[in-house]
C-alpha atoms as a PDB file:
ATOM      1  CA  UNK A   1       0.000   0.000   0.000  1.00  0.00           C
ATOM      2  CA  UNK A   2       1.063   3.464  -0.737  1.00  0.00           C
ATOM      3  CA  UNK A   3       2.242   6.101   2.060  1.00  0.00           C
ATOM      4  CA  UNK A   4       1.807   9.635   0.771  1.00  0.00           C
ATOM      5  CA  UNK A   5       3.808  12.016   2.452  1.00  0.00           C
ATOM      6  CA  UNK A   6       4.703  15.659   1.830  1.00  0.00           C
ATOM      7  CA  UNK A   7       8.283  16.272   0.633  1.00  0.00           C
ATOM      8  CA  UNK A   8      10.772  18.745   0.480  1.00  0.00           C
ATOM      9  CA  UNK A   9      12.321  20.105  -3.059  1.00  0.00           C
ATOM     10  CA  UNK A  10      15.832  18.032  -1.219  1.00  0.00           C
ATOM     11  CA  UNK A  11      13.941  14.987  -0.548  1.00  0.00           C
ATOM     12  CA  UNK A  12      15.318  11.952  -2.995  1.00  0.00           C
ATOM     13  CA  UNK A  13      13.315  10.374  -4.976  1.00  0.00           C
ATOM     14  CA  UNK A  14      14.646   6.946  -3.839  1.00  0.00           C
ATOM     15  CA  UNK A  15      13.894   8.001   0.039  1.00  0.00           C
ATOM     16  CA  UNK A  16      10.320   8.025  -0.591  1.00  0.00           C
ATOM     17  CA  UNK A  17       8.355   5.637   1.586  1.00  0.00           C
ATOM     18  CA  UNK A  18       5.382   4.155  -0.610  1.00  0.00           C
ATOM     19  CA  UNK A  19       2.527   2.641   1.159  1.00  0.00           C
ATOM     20  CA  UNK A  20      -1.068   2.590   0.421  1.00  0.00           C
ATOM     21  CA  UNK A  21      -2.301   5.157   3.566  1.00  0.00           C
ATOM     22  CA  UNK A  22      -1.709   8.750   4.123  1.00  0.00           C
ATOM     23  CA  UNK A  23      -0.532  10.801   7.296  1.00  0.00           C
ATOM     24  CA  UNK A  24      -3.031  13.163   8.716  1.00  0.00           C
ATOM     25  CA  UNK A  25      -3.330  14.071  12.393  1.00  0.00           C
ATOM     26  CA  UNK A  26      -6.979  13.954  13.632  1.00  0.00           C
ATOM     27  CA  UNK A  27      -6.829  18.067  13.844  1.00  0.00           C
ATOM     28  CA  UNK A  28      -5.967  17.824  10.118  1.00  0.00           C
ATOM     29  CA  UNK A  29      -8.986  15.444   9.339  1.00  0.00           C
ATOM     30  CA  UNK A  30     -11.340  17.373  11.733  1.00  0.00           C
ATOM     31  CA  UNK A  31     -10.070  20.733  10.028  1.00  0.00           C
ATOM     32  CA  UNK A  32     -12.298  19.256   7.108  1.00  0.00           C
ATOM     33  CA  UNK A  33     -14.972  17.298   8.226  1.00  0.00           C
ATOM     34  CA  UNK A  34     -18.550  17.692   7.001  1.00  0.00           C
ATOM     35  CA  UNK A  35     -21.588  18.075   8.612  1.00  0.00           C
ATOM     36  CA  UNK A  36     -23.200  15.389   9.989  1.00  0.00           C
ATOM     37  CA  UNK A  37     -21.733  11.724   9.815  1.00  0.00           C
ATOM     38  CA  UNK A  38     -21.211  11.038   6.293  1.00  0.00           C
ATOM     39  CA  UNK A  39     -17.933   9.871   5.165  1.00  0.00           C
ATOM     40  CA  UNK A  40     -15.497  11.263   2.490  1.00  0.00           C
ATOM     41  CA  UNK A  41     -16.208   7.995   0.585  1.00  0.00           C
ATOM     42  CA  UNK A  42     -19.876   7.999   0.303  1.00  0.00           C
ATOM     43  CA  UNK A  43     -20.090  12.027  -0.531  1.00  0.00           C
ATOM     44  CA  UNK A  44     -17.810  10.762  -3.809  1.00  0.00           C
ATOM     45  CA  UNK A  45     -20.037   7.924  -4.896  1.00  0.00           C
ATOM     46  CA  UNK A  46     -23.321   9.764  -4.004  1.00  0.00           C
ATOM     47  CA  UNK A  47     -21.465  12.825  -6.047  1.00  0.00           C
ATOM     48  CA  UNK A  48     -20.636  10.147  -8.878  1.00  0.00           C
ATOM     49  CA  UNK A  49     -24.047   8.843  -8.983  1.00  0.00           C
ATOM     50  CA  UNK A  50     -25.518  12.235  -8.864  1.00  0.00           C
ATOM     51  CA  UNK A  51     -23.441  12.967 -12.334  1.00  0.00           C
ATOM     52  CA  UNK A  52     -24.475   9.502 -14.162  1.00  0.00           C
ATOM     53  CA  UNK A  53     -28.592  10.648 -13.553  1.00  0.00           C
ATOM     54  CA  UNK A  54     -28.542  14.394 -14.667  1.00  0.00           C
ATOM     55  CA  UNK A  55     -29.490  15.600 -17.795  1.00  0.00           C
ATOM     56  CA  UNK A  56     -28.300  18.831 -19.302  1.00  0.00           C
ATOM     57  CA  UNK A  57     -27.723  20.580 -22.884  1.00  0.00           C
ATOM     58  CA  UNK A  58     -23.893  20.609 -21.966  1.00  0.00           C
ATOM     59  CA  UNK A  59     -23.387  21.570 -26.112  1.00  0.00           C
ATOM     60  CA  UNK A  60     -25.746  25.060 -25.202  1.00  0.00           C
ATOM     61  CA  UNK A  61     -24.106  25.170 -21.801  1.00  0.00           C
ATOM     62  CA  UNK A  62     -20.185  25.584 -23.998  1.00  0.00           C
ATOM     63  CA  UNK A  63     -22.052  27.440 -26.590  1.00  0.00           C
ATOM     64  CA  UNK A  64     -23.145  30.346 -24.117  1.00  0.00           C
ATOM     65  CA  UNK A  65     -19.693  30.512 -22.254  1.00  0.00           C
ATOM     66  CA  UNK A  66     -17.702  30.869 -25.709  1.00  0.00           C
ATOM     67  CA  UNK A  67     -20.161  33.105 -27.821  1.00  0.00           C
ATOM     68  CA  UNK A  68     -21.825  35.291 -25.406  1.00  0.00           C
ATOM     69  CA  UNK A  69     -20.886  39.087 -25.832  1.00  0.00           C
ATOM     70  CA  UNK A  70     -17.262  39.344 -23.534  1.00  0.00           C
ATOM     71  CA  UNK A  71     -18.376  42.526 -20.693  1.00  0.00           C
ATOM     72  CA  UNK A  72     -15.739  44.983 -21.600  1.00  0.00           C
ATOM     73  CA  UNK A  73     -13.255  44.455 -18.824  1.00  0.00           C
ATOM     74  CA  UNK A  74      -9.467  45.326 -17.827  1.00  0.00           C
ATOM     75  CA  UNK A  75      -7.132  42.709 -18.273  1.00  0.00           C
ATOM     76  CA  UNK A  76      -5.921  43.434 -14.781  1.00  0.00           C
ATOM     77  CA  UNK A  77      -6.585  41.117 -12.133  1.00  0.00           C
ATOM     78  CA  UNK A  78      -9.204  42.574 -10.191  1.00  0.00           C
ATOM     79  CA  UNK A  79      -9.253  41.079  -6.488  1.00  0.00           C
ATOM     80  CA  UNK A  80     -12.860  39.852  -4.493  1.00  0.00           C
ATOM     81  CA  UNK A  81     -13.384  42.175  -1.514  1.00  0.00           C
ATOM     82  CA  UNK A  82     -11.477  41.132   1.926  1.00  0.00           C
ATOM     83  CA  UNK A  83     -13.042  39.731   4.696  1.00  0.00           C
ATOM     84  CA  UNK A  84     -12.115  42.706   6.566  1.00  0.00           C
ATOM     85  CA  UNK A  85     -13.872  44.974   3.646  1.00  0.00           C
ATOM     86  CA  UNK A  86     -17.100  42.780   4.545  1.00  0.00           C
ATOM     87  CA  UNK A  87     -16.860  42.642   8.157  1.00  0.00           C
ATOM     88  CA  UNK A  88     -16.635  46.604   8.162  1.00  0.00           C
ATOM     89  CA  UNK A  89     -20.238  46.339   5.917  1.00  0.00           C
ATOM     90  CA  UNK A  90     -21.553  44.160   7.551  1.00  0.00           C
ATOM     91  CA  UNK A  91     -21.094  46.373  10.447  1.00  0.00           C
ATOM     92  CA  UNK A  92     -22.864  49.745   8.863  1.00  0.00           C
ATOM     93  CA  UNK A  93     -25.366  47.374   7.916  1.00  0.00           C
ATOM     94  CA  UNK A  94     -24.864  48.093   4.179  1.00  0.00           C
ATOM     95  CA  UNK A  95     -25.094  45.109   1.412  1.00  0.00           C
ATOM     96  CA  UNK A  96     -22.165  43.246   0.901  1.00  0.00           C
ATOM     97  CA  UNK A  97     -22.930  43.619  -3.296  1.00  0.00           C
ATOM     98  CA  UNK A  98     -22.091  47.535  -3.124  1.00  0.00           C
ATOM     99  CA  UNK A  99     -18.526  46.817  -2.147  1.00  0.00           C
ATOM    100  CA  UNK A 100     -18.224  44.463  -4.888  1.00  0.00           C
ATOM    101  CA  UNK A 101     -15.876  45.867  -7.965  1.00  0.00           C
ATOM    102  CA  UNK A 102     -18.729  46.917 -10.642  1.00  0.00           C
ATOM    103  CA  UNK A 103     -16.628  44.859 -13.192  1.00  0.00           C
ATOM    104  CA  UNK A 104     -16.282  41.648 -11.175  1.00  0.00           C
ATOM    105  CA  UNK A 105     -20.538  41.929 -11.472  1.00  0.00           C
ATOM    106  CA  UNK A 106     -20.271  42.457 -15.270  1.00  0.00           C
ATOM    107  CA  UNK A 107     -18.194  39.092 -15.016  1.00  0.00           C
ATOM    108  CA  UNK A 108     -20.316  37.144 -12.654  1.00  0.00           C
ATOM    109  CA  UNK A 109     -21.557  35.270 -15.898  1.00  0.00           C
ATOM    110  CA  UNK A 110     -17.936  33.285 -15.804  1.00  0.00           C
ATOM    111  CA  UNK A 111     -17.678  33.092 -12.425  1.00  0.00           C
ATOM    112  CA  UNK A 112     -16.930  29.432 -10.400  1.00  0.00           C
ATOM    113  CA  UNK A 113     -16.344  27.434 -14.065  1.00  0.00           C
ATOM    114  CA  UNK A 114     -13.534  25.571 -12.588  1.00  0.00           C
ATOM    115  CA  UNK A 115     -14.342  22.247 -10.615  1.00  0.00           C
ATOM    116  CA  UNK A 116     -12.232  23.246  -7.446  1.00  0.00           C
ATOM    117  CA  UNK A 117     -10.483  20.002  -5.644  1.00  0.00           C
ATOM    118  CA  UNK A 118     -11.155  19.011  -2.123  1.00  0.00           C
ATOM    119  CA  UNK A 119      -7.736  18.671  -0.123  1.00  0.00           C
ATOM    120  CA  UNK A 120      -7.028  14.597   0.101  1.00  0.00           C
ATOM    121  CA  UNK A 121      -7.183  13.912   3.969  1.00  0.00           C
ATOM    122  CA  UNK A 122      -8.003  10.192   3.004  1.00  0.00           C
ATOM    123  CA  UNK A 123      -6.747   7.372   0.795  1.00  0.00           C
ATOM    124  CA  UNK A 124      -9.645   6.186  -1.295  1.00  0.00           C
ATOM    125  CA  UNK A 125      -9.707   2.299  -1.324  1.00  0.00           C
ATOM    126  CA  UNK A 126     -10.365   2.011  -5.010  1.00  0.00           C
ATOM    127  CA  UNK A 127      -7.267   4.722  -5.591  1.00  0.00           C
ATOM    128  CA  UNK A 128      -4.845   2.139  -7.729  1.00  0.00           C
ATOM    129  CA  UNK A 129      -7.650   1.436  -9.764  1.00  0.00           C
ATOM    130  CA  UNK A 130     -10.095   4.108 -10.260  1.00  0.00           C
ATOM    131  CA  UNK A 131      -7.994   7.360  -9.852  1.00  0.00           C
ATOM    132  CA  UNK A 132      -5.421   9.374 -11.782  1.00  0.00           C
ATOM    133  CA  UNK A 133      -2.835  11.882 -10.506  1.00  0.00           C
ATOM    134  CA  UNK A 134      -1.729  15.137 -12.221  1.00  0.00           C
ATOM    135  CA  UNK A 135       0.773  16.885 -10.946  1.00  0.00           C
ATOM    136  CA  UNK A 136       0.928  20.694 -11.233  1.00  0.00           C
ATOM    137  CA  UNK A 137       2.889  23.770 -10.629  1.00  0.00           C
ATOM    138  CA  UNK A 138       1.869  26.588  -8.412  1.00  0.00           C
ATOM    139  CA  UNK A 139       0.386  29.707 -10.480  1.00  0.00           C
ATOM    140  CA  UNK A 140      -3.114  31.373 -11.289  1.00  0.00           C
ATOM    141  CA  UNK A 141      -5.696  28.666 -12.100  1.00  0.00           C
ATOM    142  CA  UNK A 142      -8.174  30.152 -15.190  1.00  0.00           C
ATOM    143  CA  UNK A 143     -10.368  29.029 -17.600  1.00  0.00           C
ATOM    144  CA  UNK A 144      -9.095  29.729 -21.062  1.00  0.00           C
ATOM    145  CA  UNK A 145     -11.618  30.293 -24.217  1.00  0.00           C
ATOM    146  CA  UNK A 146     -10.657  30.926 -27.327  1.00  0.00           C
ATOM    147  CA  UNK A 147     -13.007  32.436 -29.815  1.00  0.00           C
ATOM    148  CA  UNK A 148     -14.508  34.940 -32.319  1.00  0.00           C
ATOM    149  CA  UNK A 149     -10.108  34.996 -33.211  1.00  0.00           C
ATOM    150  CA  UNK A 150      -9.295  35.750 -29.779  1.00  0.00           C
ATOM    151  CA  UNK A 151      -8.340  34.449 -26.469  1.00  0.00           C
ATOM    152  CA  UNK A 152      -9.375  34.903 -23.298  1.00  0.00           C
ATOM    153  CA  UNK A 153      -8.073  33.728 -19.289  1.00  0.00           C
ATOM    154  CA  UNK A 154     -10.469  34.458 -16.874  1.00  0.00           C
ATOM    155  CA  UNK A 155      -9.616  33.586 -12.985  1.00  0.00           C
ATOM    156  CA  UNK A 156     -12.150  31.805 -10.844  1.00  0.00           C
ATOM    157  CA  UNK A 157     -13.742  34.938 -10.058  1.00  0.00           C
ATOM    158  CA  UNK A 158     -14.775  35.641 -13.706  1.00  0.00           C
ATOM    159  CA  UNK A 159     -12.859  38.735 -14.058  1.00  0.00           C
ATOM    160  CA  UNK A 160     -10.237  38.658 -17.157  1.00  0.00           C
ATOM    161  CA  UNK A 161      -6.560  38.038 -16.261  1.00  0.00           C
ATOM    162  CA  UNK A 162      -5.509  38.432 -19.766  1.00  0.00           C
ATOM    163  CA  UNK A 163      -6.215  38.417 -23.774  1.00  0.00           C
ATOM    164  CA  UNK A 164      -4.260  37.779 -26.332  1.00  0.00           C
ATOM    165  CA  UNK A 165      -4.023  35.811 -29.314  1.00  0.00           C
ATOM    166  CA  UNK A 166      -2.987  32.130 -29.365  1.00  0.00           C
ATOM    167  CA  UNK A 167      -2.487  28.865 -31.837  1.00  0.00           C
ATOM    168  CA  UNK A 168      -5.639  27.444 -30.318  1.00  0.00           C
ATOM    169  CA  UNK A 169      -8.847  26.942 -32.861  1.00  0.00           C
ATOM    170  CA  UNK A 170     -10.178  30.565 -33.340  1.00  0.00           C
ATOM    171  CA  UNK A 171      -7.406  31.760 -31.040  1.00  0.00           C
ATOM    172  CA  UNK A 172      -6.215  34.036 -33.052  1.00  0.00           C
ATOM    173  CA  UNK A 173      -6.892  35.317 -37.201  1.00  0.00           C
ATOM    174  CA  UNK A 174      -4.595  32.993 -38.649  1.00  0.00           C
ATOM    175  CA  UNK A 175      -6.760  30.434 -36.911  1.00  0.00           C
ATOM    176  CA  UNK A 176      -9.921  31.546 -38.290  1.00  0.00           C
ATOM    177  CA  UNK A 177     -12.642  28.975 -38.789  1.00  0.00           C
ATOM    178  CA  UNK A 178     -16.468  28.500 -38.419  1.00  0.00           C
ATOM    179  CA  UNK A 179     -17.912  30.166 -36.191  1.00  0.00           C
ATOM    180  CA  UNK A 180     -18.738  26.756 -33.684  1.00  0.00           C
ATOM    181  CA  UNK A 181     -14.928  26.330 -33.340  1.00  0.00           C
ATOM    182  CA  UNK A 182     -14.252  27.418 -29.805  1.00  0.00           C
ATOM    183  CA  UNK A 183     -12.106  25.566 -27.292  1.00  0.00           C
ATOM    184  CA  UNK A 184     -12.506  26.016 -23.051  1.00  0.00           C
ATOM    185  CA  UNK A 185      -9.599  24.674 -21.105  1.00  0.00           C
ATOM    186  CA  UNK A 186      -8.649  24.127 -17.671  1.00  0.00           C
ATOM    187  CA  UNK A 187      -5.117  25.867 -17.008  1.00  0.00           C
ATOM    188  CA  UNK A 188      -2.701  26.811 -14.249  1.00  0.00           C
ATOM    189  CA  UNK A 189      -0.961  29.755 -15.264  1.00  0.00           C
ATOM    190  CA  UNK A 190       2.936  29.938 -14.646  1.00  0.00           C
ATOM    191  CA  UNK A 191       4.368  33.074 -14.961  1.00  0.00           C
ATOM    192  CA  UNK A 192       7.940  32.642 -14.413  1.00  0.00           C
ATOM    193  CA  UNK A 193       8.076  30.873 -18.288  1.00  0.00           C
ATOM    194  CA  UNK A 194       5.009  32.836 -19.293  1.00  0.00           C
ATOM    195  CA  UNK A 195       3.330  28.775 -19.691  1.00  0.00           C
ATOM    196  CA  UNK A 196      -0.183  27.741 -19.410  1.00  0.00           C
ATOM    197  CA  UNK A 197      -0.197  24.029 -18.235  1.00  0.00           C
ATOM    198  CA  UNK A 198      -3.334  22.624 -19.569  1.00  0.00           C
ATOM    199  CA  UNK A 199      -4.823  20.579 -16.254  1.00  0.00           C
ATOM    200  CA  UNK A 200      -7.983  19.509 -18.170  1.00  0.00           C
ATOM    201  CA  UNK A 201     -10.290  20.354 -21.553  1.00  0.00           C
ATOM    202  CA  UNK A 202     -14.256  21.164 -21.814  1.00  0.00           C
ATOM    203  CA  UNK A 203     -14.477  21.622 -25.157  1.00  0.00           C
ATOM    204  CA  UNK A 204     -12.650  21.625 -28.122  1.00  0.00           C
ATOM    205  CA  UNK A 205     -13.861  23.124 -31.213  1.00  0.00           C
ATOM    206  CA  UNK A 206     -17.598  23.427 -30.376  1.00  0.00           C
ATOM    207  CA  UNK A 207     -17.383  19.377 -29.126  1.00  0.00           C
ATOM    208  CA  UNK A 208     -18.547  19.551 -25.326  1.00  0.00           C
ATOM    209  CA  UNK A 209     -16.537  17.282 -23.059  1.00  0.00           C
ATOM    210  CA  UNK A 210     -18.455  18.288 -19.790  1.00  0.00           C
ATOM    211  CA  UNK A 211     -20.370  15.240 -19.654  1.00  0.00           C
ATOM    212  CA  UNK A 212     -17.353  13.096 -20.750  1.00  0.00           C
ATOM    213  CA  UNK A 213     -15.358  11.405 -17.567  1.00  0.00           C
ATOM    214  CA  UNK A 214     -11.713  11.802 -16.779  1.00  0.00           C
ATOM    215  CA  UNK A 215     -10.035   8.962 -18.811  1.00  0.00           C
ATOM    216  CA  UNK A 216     -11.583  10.349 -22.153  1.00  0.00           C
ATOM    217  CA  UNK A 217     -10.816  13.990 -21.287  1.00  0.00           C
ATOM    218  CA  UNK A 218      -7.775  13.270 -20.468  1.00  0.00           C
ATOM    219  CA  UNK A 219      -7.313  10.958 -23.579  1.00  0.00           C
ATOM    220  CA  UNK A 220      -8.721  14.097 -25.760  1.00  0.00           C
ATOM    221  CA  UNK A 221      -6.502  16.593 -23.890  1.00  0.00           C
ATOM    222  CA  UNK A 222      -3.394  15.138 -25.242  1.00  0.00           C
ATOM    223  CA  UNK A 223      -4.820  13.855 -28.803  1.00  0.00           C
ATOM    224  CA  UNK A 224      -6.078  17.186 -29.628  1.00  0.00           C
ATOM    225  CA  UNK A 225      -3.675  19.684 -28.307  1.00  0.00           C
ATOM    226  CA  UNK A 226      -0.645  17.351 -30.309  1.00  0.00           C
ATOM    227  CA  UNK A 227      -2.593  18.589 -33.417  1.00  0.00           C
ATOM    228  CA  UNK A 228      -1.662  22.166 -33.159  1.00  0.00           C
ATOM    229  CA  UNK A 229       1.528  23.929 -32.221  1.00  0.00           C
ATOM    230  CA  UNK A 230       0.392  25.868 -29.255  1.00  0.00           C
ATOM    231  CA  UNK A 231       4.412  25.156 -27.711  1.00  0.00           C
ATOM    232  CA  UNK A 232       6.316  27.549 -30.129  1.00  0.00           C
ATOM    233  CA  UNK A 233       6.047  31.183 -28.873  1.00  0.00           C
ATOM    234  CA  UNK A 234       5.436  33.585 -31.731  1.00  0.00           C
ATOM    235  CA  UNK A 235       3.410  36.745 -32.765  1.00  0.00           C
ATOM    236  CA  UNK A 236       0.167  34.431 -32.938  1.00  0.00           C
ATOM    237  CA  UNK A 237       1.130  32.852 -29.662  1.00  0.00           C
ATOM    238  CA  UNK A 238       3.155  34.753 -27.722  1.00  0.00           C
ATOM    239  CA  UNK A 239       2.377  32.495 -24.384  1.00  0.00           C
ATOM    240  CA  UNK A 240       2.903  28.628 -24.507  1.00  0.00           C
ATOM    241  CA  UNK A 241       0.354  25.853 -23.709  1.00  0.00           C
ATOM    242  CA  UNK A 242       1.339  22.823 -21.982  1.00  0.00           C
ATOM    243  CA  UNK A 243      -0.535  19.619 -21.603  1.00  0.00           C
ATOM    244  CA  UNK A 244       0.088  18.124 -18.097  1.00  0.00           C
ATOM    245  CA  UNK A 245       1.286  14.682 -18.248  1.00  0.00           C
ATOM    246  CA  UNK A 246      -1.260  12.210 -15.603  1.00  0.00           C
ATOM    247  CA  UNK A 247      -0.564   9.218 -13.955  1.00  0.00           C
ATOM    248  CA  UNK A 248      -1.800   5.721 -12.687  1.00  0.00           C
ATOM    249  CA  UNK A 249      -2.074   5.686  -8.858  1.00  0.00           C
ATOM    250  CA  UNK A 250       0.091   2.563  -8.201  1.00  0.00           C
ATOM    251  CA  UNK A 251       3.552   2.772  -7.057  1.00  0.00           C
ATOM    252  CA  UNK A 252       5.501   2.923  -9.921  1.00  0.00           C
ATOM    253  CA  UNK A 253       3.058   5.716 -11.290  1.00  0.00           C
ATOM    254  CA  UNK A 254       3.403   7.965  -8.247  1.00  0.00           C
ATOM    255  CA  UNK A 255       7.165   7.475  -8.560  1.00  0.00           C
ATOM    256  CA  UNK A 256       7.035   9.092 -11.693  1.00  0.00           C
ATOM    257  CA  UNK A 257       4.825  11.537 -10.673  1.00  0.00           C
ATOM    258  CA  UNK A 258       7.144  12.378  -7.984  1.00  0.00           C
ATOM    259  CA  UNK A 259      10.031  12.344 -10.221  1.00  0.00           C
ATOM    260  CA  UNK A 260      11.156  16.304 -10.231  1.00  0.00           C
ATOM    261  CA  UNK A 261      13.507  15.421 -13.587  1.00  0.00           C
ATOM    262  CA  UNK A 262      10.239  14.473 -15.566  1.00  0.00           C
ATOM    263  CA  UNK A 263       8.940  18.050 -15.286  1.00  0.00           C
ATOM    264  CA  UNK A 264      10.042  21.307 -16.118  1.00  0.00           C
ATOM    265  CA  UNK A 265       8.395  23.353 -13.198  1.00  0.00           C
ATOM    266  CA  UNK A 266       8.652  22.391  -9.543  1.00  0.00           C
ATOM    267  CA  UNK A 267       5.746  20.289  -8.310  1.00  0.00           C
ATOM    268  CA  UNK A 268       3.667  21.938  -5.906  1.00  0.00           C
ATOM    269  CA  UNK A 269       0.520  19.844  -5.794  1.00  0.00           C
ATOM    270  CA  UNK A 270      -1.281  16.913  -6.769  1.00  0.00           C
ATOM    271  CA  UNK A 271      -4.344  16.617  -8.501  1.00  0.00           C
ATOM    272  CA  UNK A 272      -6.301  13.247  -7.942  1.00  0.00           C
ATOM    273  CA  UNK A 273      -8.907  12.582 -10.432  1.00  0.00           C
ATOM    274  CA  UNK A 274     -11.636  10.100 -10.536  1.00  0.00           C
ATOM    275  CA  UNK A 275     -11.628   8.185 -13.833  1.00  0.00           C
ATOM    276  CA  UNK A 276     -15.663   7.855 -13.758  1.00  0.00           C
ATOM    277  CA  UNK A 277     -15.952  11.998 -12.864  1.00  0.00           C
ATOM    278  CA  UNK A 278     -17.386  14.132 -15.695  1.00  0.00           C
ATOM    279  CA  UNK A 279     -17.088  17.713 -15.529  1.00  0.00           C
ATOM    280  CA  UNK A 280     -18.291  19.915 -13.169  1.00  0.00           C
ATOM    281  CA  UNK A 281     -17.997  23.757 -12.089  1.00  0.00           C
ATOM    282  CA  UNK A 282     -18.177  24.663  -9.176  1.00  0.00           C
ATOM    283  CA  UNK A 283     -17.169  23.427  -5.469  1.00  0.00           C
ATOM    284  CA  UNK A 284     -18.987  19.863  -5.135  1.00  0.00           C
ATOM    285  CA  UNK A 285     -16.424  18.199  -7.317  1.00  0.00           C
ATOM    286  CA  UNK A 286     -14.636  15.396  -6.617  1.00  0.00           C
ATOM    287  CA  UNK A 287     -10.663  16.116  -7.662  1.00  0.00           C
ATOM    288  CA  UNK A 288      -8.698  15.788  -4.511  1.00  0.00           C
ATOM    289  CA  UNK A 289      -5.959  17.835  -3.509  1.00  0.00           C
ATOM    290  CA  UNK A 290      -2.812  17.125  -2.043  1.00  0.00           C
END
């Protein structure tokens, strides 16, 4: 069994201690408990069950994110309001909205498209089997669109973090195409090599992948993005995309994952995915974070 543990950047690889459990003090567990009784486990399969029964027009869904009008917007990162900025509201009795930056509202429309992880406090028992790993680097995590011969990063919060033009499908004008053509990405932006890392893919060229579970995204992710150059910086894509490499769960796959040589940014987290888990934005997903 597997024995996760977090390492320094002077840890050796060959030092590591694999076993299938994971050190967390009870304060650490109890730091993230839910309400009520319910396990970790059964949340994820009620979650996963949840996904296999709804229906929704994920095609529309893609549609509306790519081709609405973009709400004129700075490309500078425009920060939520501090806790501080709503306790003092709160305490003149005012609405928490009016604080609220007037563009982050125009943006509201993008806002929460990213399925946010859960931090990993314990070792699923189906984890060699069912799950995936992805390591990433620390930066900006954004939802990238490119259409209408532009493209756009948005952070979380749905305000724009920057435009420009890119190698994706209707990134740019050299990629011009039909109108349907629009791709929404997953990314971790890392700025000291001006890279987006390419975590996971929604759609590519009009084809929704919401609905779609992890081992086909994934499988997608790197078929499709090996079809353009997005890698090569130039005038029509002055930042690069890179797909992030994933990994079985079983020993030998976390040793690679673990593996600082295989990667050209220091690893700062993990991603655990769920083979079986489609899509979804928001904060009840099931990725787990370590």
């Amino acid at each position: 069994d597997l024995h996760i543990r977090p390492i320094g950047p002077s840890t050796p690889i060959d030092r590591l201690d694999f076993n299938f459990s994971i050190s967390a003090s009870p304060a650490r567990k109890a730091l993230y408990k839910t309400k009520g009784d319910t396990s970790m486990k059964k949340r994820r399969d009620e979650f996963l069950k949840k996904q296999k029964e709804r229906r929704r027009d994920f095609t529309q869904y893609a549609r509306d994110l790519a081709l609405s009008p973009a709400p004129p917007s700075s490309s500078v990162f425009i920060e939520e309001p501090s806790q501080q900025q709503i306790d003092e509201v709160k305490t003149e009795n005012m609405e928490v909205e009016k604080i609220r930056p007037k563009k982050l509202q125009n943006n509201e429309a993008y806002a929460n498209q990213l399925m946010t992880p859960e931090p990993l406090v314990d070792i699923p028992v189906d984890l060699k089997t069912d799950w995936v790993v992805v390591p990433c680097p620390i930066g900006r995590r954004c939802i990238v669109i490119s259409s209408r011969n532009a493209t756009i990063a948005r952070l979380n919060n749905g305000s724009i973090a920057n435009r420009f033009k890119s190698t994706l499908p209707s990134g740019c004008p050299s990629r011009r195409g039909k109108v349907n053509d629009y791709c929404i990405l997953d990314c971790i932006y890392y700025e000291q090599t001006m890279t987006y890392y390419i975590l996971d893919i929604m759609c590519w060229k009009g084809y929704s992948l919401y609905d779609c579970d992890t081992d086909f995204r994934f499988f997608w992710k790197h078929t499709k993005l090996s079809e353009v150059d997005v890698t090569t910086v130039s005038d029509s894509n002055p930042f690069k995309f890179v797909v992030l490499n994933y990994y079985e769960c079983t020993a030998d796959g976390l040793h690679s994952c673990l593996s600082s040589s295989a990667f050209d940014f220091p690893v700062e987290q993990m991603y655990f995915y769920n083979r079986a888990t489609q899509y979804t934005a928001g904060e009840e997903a099931t990725p787990l974070m370590f």
